[in-house]
N, C-alpha and C. Protein backbone atom coordinates (compact mmCIF):
# COMPACT_ATOMS: atom_id res chain seq x y z
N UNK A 1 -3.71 7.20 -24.93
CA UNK A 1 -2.94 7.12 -23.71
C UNK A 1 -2.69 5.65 -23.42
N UNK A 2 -1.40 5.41 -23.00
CA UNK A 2 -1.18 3.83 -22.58
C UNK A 2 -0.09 4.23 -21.61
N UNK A 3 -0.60 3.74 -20.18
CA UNK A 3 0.42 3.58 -19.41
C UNK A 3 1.20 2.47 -18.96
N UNK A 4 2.65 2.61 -18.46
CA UNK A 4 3.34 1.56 -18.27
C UNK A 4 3.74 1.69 -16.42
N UNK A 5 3.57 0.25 -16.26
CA UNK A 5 3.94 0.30 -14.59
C UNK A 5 5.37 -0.09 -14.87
N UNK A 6 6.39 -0.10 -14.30
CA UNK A 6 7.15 -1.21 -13.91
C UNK A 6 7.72 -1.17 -12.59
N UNK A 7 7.94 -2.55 -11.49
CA UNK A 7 7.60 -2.70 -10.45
C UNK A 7 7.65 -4.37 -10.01
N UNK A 8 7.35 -4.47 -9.00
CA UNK A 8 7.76 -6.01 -8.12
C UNK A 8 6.45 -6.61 -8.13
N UNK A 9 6.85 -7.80 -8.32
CA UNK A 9 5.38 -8.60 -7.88
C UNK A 9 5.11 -8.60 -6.39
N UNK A 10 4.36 -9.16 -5.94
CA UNK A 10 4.16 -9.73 -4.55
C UNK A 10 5.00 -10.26 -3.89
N UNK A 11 5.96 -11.53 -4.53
CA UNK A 11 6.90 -12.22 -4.12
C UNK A 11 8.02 -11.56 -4.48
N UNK A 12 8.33 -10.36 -4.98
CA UNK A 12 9.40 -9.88 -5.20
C UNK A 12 10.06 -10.03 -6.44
N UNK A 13 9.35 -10.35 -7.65
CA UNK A 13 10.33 -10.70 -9.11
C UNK A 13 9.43 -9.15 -9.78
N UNK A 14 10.43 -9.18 -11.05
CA UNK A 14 10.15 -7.92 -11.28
C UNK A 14 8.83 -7.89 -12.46
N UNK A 15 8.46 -7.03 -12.19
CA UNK A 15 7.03 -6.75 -13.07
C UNK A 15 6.97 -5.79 -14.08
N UNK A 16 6.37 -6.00 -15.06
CA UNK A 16 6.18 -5.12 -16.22
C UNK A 16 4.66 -4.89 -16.56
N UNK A 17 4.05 -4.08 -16.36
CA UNK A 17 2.47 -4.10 -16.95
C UNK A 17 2.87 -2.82 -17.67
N UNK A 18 1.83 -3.52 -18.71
CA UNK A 18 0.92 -2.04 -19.84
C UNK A 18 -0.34 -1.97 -19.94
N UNK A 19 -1.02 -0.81 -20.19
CA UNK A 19 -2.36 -0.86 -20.06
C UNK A 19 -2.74 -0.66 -21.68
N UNK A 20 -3.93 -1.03 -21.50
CA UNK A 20 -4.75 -1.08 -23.13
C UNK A 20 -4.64 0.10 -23.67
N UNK A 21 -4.61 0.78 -24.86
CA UNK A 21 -4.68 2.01 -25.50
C UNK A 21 -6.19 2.29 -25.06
N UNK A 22 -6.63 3.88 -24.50
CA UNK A 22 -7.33 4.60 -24.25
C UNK A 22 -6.99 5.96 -25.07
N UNK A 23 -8.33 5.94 -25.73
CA UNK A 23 -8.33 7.01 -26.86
C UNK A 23 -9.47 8.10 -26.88
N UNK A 24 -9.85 8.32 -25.51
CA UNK A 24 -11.51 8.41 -25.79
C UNK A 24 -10.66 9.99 -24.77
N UNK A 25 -11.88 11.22 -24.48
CA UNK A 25 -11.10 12.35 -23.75
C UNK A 25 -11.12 12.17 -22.39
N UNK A 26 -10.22 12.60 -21.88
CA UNK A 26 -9.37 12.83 -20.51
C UNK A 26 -10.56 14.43 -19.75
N UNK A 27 -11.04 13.57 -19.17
CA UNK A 27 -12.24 14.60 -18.56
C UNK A 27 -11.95 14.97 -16.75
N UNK A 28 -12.00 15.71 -15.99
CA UNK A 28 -11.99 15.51 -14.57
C UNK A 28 -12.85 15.32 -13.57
N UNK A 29 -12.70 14.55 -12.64
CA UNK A 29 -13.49 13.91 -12.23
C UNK A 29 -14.36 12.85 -12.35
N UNK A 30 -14.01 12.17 -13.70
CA UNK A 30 -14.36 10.85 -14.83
C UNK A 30 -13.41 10.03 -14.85
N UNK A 31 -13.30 9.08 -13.40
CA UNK A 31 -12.40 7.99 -13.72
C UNK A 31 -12.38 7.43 -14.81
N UNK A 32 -10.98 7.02 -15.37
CA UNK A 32 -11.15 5.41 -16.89
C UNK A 32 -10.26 4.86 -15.74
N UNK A 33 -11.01 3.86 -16.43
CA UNK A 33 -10.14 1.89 -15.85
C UNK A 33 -9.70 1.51 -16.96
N UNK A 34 -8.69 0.79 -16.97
CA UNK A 34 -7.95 0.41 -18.19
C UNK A 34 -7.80 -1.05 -17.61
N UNK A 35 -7.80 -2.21 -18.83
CA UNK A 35 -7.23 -3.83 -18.54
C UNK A 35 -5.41 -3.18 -18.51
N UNK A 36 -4.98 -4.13 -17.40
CA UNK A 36 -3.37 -4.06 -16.83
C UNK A 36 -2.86 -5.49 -17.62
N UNK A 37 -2.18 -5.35 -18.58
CA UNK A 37 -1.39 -6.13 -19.19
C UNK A 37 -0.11 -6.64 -18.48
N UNK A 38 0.40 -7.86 -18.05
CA UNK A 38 1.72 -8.31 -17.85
C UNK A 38 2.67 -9.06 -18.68
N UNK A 39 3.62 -8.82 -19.47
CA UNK A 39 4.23 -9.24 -19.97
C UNK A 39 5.30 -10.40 -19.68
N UNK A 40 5.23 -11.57 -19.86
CA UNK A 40 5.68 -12.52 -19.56
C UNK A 40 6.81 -13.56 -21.03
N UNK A 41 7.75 -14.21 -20.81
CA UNK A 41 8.43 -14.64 -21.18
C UNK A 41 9.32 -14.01 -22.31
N UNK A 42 10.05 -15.18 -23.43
CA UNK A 42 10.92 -14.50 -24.11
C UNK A 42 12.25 -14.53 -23.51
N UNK A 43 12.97 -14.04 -24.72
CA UNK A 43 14.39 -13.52 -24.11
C UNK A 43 15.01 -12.20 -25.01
N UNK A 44 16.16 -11.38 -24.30
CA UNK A 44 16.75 -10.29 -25.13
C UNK A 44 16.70 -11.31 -26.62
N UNK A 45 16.98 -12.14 -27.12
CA UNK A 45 17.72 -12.56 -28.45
C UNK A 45 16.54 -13.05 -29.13
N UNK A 46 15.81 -13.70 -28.46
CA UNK A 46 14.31 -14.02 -29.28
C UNK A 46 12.98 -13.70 -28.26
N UNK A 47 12.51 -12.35 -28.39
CA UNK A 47 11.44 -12.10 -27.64
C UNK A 47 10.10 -12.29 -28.14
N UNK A 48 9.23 -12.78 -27.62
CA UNK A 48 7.81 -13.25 -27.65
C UNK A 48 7.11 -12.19 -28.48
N UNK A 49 6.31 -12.66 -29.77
CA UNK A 49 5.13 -11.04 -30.12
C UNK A 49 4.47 -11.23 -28.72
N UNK A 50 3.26 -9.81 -28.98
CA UNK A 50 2.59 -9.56 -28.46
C UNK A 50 1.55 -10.08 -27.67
N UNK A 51 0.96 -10.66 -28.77
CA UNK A 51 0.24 -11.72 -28.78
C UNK A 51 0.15 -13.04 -27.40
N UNK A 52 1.66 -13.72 -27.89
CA UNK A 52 2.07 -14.66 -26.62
C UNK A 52 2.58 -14.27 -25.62
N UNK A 53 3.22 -12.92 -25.49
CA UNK A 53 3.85 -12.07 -24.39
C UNK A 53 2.73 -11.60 -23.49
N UNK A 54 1.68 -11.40 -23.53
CA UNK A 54 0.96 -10.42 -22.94
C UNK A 54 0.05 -11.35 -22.25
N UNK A 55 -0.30 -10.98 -21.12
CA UNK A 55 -1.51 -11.67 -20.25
C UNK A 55 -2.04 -10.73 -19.33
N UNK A 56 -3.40 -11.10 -18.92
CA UNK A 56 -4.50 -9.82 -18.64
C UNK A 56 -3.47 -9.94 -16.83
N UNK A 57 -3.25 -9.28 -16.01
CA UNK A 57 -3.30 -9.13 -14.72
C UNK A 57 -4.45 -8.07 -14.02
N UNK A 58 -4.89 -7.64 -14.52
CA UNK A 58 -6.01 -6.84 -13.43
C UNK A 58 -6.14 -5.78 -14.30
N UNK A 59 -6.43 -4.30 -13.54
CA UNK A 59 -6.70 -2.94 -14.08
C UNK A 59 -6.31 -1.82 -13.28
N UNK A 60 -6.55 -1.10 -14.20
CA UNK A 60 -5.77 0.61 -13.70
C UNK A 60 -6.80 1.83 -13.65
N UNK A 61 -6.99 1.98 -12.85
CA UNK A 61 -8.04 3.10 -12.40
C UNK A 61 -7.32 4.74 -12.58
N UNK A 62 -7.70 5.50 -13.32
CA UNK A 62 -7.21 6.82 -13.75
C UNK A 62 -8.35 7.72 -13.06
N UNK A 63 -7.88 8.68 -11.94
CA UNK A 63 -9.02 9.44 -11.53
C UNK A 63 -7.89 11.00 -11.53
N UNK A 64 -8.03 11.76 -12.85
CA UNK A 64 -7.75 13.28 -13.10
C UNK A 64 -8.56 14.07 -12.19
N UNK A 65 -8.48 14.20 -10.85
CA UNK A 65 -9.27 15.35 -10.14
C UNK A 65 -8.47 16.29 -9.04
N UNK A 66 -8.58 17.29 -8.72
CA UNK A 66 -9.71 18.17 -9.80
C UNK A 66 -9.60 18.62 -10.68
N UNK A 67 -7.96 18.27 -11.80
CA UNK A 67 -7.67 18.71 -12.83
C UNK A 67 -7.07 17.66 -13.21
N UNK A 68 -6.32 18.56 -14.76
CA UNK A 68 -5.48 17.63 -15.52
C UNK A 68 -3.96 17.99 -15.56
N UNK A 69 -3.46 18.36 -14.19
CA UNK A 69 -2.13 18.27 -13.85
C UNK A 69 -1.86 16.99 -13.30
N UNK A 70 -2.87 16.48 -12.26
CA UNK A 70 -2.48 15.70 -11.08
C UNK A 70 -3.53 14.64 -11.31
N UNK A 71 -2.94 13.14 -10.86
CA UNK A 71 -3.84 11.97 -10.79
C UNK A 71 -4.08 10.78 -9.74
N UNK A 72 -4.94 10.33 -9.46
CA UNK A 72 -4.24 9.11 -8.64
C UNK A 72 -4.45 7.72 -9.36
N UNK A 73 -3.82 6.87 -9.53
CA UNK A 73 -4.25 5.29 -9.85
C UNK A 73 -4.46 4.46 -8.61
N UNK A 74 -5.35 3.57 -9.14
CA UNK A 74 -5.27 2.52 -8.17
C UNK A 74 -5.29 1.14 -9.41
N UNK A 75 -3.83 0.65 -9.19
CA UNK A 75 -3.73 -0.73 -9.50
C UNK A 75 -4.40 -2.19 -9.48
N UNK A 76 -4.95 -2.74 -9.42
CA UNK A 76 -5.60 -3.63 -8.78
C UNK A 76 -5.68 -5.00 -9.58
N UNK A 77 -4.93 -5.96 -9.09
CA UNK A 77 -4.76 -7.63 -9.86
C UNK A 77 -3.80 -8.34 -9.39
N UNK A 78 -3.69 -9.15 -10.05
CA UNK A 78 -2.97 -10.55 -9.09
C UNK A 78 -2.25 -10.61 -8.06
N UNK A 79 -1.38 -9.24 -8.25
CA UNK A 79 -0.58 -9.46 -6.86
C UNK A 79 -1.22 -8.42 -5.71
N UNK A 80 -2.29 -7.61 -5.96
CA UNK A 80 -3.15 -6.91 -4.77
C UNK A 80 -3.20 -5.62 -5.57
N UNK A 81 -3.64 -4.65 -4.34
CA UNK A 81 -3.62 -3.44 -4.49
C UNK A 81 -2.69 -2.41 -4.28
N UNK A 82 -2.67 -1.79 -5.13
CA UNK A 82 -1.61 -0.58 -5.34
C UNK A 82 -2.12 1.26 -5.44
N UNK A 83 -2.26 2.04 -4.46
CA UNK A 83 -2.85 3.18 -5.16
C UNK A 83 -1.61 4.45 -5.04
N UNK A 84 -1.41 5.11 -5.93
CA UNK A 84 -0.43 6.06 -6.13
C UNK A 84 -0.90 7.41 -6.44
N UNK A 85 -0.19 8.53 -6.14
CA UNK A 85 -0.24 9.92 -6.84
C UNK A 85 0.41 10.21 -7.84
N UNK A 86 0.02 10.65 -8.85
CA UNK A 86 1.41 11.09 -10.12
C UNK A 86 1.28 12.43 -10.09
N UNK A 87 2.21 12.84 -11.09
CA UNK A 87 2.38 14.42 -11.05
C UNK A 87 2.06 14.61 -13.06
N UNK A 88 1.64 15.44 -13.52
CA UNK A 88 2.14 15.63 -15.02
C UNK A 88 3.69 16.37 -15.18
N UNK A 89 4.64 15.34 -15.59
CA UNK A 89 6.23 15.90 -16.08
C UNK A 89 5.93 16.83 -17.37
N UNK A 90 5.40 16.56 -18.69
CA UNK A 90 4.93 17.23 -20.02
C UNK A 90 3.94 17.12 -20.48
N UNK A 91 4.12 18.26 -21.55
CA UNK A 91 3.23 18.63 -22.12
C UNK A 91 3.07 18.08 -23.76
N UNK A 92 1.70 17.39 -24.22
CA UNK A 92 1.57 17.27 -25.93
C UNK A 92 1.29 18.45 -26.42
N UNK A 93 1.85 19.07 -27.09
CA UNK A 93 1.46 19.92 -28.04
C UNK A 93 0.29 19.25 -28.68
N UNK A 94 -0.82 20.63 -28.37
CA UNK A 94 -1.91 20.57 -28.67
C UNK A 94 -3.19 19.92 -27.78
N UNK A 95 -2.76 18.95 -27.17
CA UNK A 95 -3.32 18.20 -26.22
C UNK A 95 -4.24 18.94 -25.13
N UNK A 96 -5.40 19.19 -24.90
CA UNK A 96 -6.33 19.80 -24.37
C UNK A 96 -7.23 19.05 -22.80
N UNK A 97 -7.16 19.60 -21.93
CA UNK A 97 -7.91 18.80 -21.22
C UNK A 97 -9.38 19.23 -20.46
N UNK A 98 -10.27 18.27 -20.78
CA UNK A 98 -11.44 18.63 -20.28
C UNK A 98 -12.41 18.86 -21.58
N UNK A 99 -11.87 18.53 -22.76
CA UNK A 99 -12.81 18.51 -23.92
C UNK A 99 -13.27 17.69 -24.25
């Protein structure tokens, strides 16, 4: 699992975070925190690897409860706190939750 924010900073410029690959199972009621990646510089014609593109901004709190339809995050790094509801849009084939 790797999620992507995209969104405003604090001051209003636009933001891009990704979170670290999480590979481990999706359980409920078992928050994961993930490191929140921000992607910085580059251009469309010559964009930055990974490597120099990427810088830590904070973390992402995943709390699946009381199932694995529905979640909340809470954001949390440089530019403050953020906490949200998501919904699940699809489904992985095969993809199981709570194992």
């Amino acid at each position: 699992m790797v999620i992507s924010f995209y969104g405003y900073t604090s001051n209003g410029e636009r933001l891009w975070l990704l979170t670290e690959n999480f590979k481990g199972p999706v359980l409920p009621d078992q928050p994961i925190e993930l490191t929140a990646f921000e992607f910085k510089g580059g251009s469309f014609a010559s964009p930055l690897n990974s490597v120099d593109a990427l810088e830590a901004w904070g973390s992402l709190t995943v709390d699946f409860s009381p199932g694995c339809t529905a979640a909340s995050m809470i954001l949390n790094g440089t530019d403050g706190m953020k906490q949200s509801e998501v919904t699940k849009l699809a489904n992985i084939e095969g993809a199981v939750c709570g194992e």
